[in-house]
C-alpha atoms as a PDB file:
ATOM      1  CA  UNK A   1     -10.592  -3.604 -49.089  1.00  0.00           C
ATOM      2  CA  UNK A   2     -14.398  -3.605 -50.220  1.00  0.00           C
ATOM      3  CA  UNK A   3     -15.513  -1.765 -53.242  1.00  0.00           C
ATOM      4  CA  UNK A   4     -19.287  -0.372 -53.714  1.00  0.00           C
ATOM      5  CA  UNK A   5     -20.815  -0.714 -56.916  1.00  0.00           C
ATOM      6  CA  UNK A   6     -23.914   0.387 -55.951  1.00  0.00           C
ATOM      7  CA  UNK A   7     -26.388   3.300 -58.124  1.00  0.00           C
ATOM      8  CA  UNK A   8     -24.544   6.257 -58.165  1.00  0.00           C
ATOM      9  CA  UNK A   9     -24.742   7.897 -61.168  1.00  0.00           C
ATOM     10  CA  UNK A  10     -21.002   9.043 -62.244  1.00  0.00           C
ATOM     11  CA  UNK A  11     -20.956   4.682 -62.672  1.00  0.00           C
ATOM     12  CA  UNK A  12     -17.913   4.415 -61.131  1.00  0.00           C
ATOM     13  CA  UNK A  13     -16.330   2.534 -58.207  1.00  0.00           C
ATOM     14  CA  UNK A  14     -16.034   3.620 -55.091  1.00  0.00           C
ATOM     15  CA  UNK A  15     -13.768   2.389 -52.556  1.00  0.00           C
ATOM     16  CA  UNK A  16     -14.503   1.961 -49.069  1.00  0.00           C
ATOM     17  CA  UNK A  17     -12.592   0.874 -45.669  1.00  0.00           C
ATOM     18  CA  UNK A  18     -13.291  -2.791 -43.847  1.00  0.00           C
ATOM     19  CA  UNK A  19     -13.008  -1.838 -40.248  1.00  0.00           C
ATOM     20  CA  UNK A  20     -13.469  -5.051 -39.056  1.00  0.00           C
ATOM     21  CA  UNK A  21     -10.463  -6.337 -38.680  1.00  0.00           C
ATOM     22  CA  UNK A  22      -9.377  -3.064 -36.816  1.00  0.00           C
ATOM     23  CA  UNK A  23     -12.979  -3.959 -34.181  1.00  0.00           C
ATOM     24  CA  UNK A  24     -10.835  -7.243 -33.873  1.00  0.00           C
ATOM     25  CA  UNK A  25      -7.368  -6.189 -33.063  1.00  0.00           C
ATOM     26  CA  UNK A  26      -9.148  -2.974 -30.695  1.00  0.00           C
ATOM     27  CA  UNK A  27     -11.309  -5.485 -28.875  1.00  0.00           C
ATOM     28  CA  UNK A  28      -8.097  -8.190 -28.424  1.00  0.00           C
ATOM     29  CA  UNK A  29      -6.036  -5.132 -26.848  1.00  0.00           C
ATOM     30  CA  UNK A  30      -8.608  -4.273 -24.842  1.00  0.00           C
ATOM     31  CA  UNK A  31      -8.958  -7.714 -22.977  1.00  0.00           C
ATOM     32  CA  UNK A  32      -5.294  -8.000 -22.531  1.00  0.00           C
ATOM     33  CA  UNK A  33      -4.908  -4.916 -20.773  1.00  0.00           C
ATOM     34  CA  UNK A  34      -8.077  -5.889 -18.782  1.00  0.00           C
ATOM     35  CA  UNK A  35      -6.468  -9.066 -17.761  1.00  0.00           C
ATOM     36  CA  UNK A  36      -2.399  -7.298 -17.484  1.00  0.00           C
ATOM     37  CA  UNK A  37      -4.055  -4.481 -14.903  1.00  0.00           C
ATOM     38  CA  UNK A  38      -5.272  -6.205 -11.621  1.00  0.00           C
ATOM     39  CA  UNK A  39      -1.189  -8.110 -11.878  1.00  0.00           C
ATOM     40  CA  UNK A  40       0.457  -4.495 -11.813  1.00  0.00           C
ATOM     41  CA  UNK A  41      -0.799  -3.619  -8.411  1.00  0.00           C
ATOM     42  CA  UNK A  42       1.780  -3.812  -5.895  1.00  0.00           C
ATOM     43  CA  UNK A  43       0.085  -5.505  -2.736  1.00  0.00           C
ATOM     44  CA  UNK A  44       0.915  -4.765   1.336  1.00  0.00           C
ATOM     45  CA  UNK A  45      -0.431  -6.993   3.522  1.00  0.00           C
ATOM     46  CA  UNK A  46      -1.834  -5.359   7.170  1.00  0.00           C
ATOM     47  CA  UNK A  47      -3.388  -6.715  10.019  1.00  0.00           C
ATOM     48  CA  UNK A  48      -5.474  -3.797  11.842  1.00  0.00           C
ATOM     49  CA  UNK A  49      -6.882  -4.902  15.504  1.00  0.00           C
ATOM     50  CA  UNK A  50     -10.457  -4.514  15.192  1.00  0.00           C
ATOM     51  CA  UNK A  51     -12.077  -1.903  17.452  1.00  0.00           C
ATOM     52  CA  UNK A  52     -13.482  -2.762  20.613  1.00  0.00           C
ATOM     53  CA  UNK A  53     -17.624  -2.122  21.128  1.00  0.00           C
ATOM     54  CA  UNK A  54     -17.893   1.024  23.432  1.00  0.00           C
ATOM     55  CA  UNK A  55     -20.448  -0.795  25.034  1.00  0.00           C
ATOM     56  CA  UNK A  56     -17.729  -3.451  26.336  1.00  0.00           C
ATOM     57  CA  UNK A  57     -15.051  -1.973  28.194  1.00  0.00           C
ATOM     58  CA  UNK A  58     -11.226  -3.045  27.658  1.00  0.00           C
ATOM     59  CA  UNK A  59      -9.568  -4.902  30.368  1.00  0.00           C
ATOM     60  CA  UNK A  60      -6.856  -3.171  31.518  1.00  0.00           C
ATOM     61  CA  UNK A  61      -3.433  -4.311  31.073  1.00  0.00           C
ATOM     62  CA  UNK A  62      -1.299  -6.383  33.891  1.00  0.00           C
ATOM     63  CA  UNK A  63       0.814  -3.717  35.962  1.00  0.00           C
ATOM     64  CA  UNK A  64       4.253  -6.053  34.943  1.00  0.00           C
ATOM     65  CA  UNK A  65       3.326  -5.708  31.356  1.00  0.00           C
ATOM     66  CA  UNK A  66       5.796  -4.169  29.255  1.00  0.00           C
ATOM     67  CA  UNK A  67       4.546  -0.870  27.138  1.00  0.00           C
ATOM     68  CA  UNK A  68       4.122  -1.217  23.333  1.00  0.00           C
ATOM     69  CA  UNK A  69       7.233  -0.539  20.680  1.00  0.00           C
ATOM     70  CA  UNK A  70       6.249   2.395  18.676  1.00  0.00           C
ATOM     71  CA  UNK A  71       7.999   3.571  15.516  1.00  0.00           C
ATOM     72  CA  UNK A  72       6.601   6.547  14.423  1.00  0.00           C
ATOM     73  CA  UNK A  73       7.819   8.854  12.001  1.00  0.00           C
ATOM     74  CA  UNK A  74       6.862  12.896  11.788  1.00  0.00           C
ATOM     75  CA  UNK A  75       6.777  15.149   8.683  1.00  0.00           C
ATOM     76  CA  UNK A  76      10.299  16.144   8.957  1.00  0.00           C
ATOM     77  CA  UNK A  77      11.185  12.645   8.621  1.00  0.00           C
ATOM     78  CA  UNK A  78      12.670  12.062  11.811  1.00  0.00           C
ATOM     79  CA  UNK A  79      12.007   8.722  13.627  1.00  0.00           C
ATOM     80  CA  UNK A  80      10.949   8.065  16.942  1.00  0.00           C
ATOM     81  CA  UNK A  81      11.087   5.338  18.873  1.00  0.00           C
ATOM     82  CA  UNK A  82       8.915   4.823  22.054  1.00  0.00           C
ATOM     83  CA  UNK A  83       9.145   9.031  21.630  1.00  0.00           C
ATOM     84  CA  UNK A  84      13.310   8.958  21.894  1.00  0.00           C
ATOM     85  CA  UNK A  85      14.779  10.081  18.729  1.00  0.00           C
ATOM     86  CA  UNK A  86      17.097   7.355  16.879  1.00  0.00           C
ATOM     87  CA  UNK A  87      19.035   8.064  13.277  1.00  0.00           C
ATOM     88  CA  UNK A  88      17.678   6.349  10.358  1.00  0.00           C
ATOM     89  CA  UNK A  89      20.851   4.196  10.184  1.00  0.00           C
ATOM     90  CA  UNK A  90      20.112   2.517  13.343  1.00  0.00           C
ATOM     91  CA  UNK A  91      16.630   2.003  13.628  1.00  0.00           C
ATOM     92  CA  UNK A  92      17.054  -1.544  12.474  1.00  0.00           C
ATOM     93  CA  UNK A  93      19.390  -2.533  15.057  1.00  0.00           C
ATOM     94  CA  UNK A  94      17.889  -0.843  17.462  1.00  0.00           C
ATOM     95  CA  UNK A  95      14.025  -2.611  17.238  1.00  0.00           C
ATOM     96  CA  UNK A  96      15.913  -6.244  16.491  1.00  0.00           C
ATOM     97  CA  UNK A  97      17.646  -5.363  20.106  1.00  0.00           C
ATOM     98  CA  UNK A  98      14.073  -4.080  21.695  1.00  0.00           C
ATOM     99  CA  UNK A  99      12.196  -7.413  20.346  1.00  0.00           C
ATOM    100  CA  UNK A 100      14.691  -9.918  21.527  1.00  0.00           C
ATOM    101  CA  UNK A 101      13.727  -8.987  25.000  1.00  0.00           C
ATOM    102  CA  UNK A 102      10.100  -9.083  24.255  1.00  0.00           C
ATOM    103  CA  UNK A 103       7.692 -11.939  23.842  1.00  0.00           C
ATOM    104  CA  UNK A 104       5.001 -10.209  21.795  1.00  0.00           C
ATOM    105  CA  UNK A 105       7.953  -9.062  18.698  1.00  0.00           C
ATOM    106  CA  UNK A 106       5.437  -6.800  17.097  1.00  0.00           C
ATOM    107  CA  UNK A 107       6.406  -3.091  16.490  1.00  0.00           C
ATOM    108  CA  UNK A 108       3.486  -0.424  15.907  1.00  0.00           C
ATOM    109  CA  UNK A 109       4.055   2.265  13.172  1.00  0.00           C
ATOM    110  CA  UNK A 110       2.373   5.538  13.681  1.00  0.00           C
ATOM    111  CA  UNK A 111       2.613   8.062  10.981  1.00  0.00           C
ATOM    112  CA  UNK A 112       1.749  11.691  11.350  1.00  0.00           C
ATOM    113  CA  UNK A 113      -1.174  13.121   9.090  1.00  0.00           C
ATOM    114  CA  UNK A 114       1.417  15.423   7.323  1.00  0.00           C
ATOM    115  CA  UNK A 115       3.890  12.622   6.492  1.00  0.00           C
ATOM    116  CA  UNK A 116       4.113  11.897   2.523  1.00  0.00           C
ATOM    117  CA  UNK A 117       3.134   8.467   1.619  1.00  0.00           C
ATOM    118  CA  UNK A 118       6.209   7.749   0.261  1.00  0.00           C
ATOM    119  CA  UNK A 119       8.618   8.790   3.044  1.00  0.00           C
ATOM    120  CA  UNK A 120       6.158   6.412   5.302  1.00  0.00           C
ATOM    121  CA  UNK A 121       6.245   3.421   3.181  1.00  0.00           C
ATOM    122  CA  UNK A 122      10.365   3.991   3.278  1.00  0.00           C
ATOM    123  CA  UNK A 123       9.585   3.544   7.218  1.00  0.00           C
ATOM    124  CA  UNK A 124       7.957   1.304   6.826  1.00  0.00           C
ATOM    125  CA  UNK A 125      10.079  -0.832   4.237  1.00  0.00           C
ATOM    126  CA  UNK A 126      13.287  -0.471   6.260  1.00  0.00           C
ATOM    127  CA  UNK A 127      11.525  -1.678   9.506  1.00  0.00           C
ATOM    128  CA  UNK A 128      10.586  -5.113   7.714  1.00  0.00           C
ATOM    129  CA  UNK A 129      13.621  -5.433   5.490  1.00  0.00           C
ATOM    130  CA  UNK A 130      15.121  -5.996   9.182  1.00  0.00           C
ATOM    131  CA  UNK A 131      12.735  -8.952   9.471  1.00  0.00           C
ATOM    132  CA  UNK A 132      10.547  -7.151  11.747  1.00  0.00           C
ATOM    133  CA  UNK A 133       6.493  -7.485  11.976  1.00  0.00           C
ATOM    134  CA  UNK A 134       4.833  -4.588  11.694  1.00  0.00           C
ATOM    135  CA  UNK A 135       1.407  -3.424  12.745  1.00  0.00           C
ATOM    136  CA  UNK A 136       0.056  -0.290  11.357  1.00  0.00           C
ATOM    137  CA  UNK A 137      -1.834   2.014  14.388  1.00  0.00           C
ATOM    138  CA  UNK A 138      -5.846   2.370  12.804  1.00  0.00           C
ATOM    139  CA  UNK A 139      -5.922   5.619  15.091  1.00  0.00           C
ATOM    140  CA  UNK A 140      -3.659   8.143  15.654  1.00  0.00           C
ATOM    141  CA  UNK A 141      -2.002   8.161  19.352  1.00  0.00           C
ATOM    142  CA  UNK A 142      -2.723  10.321  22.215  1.00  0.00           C
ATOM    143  CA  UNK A 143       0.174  12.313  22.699  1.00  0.00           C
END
């Protein structure tokens, strides 16, 4: 604590506050939390296919080629696979069974517009907790 004994004229003393040591503690907390904030971000990983130039036109795909595996979910929560309806319980067992005849083992998640982002990310967290690589559509399909 400081005391000023300065020229008033009652000649008394008059306390006043050191602040600081509270500058010091404010400016400590204040770089810890700087530092503590980028580490509480949770992080998801995606790889999104760039888009192809208009100007260069896609080649089309072999006739034996086998059609994508879509998982898409709607904003009733029901999921769809390849557009066929499967229960939430098996939708694990049921891509692990559609991959093991494939070469590519990718499955593409398609969310509608409506969907919360928290009943996709559920999707989406129960299709890899099976193991399963997942590539998020950038555009929505053409029904």
């Amino acid at each position: 604590m400081a005391f000023d004994v300065g020229g008033n004229k009652g000649g008394g003393v008059r306390p006043t506050m050191n602040v600081t040591p509270l500058v010091d503690v404010v400016l400590v907390l204040l770089i810890i939390f700087m530092v503590v904030t980028p580490l509480m971000t949770k992080n998801l990983w995606m790889n999104v296919p760039a888009k192809p130039d208009k100007k260069e036109e896609a080649t089309p795909p072999p006739p034996d080629a086998k059609p994508p595996v879509v998982l898409t979910v709607d904003k009733a929560g029901t999921l769809r696979i390849n557009h066929e309806e499967v229960p939430r319980d098996q939708v694990v067992v049921r891509l692990q069974r559609m991959l093991n005849a494939r070469a590519d083992k990718v499955v593409f998640f398609d969310a509608g517009d409506a969907v919360p982002y928290g009943s996709a990310m559920e999707v989406l967290d129960l299709a890899r907790g099976g193991n399963i690589t997942v590539a998020v559509l950038p555009e929505r399909l053409a029904d």
